[in-house]
C-alpha atoms as a PDB file:
ATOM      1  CA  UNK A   1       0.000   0.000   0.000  1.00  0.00           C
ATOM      2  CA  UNK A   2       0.958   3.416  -0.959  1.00  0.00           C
ATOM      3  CA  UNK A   3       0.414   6.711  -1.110  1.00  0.00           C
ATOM      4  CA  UNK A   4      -0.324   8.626  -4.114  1.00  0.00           C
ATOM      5  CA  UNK A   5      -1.775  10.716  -6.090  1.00  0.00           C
ATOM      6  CA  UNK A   6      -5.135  10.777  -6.911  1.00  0.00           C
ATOM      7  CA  UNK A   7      -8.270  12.398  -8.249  1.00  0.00           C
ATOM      8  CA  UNK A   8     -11.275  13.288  -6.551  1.00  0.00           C
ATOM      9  CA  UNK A   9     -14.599  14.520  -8.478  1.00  0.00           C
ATOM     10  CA  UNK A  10     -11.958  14.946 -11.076  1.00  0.00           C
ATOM     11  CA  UNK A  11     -10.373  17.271  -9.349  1.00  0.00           C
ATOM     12  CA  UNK A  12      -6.638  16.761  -8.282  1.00  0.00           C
ATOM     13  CA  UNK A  13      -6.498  19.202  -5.667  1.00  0.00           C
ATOM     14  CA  UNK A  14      -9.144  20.827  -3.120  1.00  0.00           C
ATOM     15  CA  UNK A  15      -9.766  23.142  -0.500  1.00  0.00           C
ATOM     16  CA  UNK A  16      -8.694  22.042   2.860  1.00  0.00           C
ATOM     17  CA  UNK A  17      -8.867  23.573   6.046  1.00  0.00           C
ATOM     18  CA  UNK A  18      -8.584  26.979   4.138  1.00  0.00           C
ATOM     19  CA  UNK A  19      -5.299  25.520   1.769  1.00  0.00           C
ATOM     20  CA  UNK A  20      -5.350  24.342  -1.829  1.00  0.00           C
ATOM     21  CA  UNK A  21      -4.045  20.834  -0.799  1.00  0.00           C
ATOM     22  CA  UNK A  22      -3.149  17.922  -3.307  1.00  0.00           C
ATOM     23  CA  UNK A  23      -5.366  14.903  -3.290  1.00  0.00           C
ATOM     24  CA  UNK A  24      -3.804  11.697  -2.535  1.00  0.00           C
ATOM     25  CA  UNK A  25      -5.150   8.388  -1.562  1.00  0.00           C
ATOM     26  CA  UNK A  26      -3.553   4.747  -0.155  1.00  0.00           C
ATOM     27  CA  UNK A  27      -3.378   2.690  -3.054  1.00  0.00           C
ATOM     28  CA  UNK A  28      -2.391  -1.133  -3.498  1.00  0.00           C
ATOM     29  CA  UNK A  29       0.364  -0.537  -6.273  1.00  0.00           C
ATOM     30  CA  UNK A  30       2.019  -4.276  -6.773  1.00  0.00           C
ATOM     31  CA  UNK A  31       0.859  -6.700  -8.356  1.00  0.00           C
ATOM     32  CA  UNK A  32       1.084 -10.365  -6.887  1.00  0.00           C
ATOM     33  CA  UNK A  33       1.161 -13.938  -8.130  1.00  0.00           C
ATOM     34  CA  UNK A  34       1.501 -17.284  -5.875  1.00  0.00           C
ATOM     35  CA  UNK A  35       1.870 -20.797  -6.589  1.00  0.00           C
ATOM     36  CA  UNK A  36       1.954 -23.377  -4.735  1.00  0.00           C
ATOM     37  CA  UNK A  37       2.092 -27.436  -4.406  1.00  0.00           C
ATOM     38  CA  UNK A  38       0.438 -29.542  -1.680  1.00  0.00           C
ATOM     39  CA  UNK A  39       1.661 -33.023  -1.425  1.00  0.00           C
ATOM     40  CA  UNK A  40       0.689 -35.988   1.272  1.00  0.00           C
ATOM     41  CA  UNK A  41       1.354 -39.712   1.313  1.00  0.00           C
ATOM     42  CA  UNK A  42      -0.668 -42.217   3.634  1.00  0.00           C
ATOM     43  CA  UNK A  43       0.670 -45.944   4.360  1.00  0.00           C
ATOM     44  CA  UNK A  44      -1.001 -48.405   6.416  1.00  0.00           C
ATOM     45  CA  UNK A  45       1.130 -51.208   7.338  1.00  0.00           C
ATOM     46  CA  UNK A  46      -1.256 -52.985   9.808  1.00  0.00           C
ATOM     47  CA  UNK A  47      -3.999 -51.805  12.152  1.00  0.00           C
ATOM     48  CA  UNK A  48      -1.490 -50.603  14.312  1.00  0.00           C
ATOM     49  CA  UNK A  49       1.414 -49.242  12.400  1.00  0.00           C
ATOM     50  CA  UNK A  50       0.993 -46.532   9.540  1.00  0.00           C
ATOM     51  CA  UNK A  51       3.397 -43.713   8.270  1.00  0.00           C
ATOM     52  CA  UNK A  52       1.529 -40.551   6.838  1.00  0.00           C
ATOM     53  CA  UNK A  53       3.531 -37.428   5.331  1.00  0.00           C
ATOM     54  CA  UNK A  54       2.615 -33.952   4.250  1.00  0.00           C
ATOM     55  CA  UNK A  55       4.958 -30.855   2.656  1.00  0.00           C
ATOM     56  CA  UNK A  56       3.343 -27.951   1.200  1.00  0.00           C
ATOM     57  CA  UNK A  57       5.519 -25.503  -0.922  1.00  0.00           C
ATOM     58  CA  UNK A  58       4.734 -22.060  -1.627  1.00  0.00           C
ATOM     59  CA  UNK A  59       6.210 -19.929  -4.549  1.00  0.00           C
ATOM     60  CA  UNK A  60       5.880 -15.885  -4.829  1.00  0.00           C
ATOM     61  CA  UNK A  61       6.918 -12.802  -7.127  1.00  0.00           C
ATOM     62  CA  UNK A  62       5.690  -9.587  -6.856  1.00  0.00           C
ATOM     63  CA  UNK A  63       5.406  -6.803  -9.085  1.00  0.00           C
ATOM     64  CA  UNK A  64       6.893  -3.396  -7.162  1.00  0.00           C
ATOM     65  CA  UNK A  65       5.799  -0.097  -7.926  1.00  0.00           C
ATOM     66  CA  UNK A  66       8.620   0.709 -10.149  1.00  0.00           C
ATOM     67  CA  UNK A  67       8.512  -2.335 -11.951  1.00  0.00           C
ATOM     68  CA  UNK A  68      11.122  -4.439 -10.696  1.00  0.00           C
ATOM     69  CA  UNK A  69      10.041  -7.706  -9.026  1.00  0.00           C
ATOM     70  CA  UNK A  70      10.985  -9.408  -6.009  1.00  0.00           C
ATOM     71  CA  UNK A  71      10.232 -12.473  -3.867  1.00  0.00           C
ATOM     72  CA  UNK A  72       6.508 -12.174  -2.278  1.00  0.00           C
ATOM     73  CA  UNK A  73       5.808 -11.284   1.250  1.00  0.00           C
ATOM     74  CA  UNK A  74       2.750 -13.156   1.636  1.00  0.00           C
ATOM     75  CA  UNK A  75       4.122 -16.978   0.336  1.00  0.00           C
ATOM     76  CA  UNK A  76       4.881 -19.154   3.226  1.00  0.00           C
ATOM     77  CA  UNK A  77       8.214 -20.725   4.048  1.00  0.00           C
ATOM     78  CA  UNK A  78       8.151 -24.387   2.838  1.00  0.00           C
ATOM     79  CA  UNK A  79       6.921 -26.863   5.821  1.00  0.00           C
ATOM     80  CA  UNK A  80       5.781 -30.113   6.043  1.00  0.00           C
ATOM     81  CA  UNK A  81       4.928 -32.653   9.019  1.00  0.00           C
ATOM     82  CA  UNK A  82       5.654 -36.376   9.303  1.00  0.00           C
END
Protein backbone atom coordinates (compact mmCIF):
# COMPACT_ATOMS: atom_id res chain seq x y z
CA UNK A 1 0.00 0.00 0.00
CA UNK A 2 0.96 3.42 -0.96
CA UNK A 3 0.41 6.71 -1.11
CA UNK A 4 -0.32 8.63 -4.11
CA UNK A 5 -1.78 10.72 -6.09
CA UNK A 6 -5.14 10.78 -6.91
CA UNK A 7 -8.27 12.40 -8.25
CA UNK A 8 -11.27 13.29 -6.55
CA UNK A 9 -14.60 14.52 -8.48
CA UNK A 10 -11.96 14.95 -11.08
CA UNK A 11 -10.37 17.27 -9.35
CA UNK A 12 -6.64 16.76 -8.28
CA UNK A 13 -6.50 19.20 -5.67
CA UNK A 14 -9.14 20.83 -3.12
CA UNK A 15 -9.77 23.14 -0.50
CA UNK A 16 -8.69 22.04 2.86
CA UNK A 17 -8.87 23.57 6.05
CA UNK A 18 -8.58 26.98 4.14
CA UNK A 19 -5.30 25.52 1.77
CA UNK A 20 -5.35 24.34 -1.83
CA UNK A 21 -4.05 20.83 -0.80
CA UNK A 22 -3.15 17.92 -3.31
CA UNK A 23 -5.37 14.90 -3.29
CA UNK A 24 -3.80 11.70 -2.53
CA UNK A 25 -5.15 8.39 -1.56
CA UNK A 26 -3.55 4.75 -0.15
CA UNK A 27 -3.38 2.69 -3.05
CA UNK A 28 -2.39 -1.13 -3.50
CA UNK A 29 0.36 -0.54 -6.27
CA UNK A 30 2.02 -4.28 -6.77
CA UNK A 31 0.86 -6.70 -8.36
CA UNK A 32 1.08 -10.36 -6.89
CA UNK A 33 1.16 -13.94 -8.13
CA UNK A 34 1.50 -17.28 -5.88
CA UNK A 35 1.87 -20.80 -6.59
CA UNK A 36 1.95 -23.38 -4.74
CA UNK A 37 2.09 -27.44 -4.41
CA UNK A 38 0.44 -29.54 -1.68
CA UNK A 39 1.66 -33.02 -1.42
CA UNK A 40 0.69 -35.99 1.27
CA UNK A 41 1.35 -39.71 1.31
CA UNK A 42 -0.67 -42.22 3.63
CA UNK A 43 0.67 -45.94 4.36
CA UNK A 44 -1.00 -48.41 6.42
CA UNK A 45 1.13 -51.21 7.34
CA UNK A 46 -1.26 -52.99 9.81
CA UNK A 47 -4.00 -51.80 12.15
CA UNK A 48 -1.49 -50.60 14.31
CA UNK A 49 1.41 -49.24 12.40
CA UNK A 50 0.99 -46.53 9.54
CA UNK A 51 3.40 -43.71 8.27
CA UNK A 52 1.53 -40.55 6.84
CA UNK A 53 3.53 -37.43 5.33
CA UNK A 54 2.61 -33.95 4.25
CA UNK A 55 4.96 -30.86 2.66
CA UNK A 56 3.34 -27.95 1.20
CA UNK A 57 5.52 -25.50 -0.92
CA UNK A 58 4.73 -22.06 -1.63
CA UNK A 59 6.21 -19.93 -4.55
CA UNK A 60 5.88 -15.89 -4.83
CA UNK A 61 6.92 -12.80 -7.13
CA UNK A 62 5.69 -9.59 -6.86
CA UNK A 63 5.41 -6.80 -9.08
CA UNK A 64 6.89 -3.40 -7.16
CA UNK A 65 5.80 -0.10 -7.93
CA UNK A 66 8.62 0.71 -10.15
CA UNK A 67 8.51 -2.34 -11.95
CA UNK A 68 11.12 -4.44 -10.70
CA UNK A 69 10.04 -7.71 -9.03
CA UNK A 70 10.99 -9.41 -6.01
CA UNK A 71 10.23 -12.47 -3.87
CA UNK A 72 6.51 -12.17 -2.28
CA UNK A 73 5.81 -11.28 1.25
CA UNK A 74 2.75 -13.16 1.64
CA UNK A 75 4.12 -16.98 0.34
CA UNK A 76 4.88 -19.15 3.23
CA UNK A 77 8.21 -20.72 4.05
CA UNK A 78 8.15 -24.39 2.84
CA UNK A 79 6.92 -26.86 5.82
CA UNK A 80 5.78 -30.11 6.04
CA UNK A 81 4.93 -32.65 9.02
CA UNK A 82 5.65 -36.38 9.30
Amino acid sequence: MVRRNFQLNGLDSIMYNGQMSQVQAIQNAAVAKNDGLQLGIEAKFSKSFSFSSDINFQVGKEELENGTVSPSRHAVPTFGVS
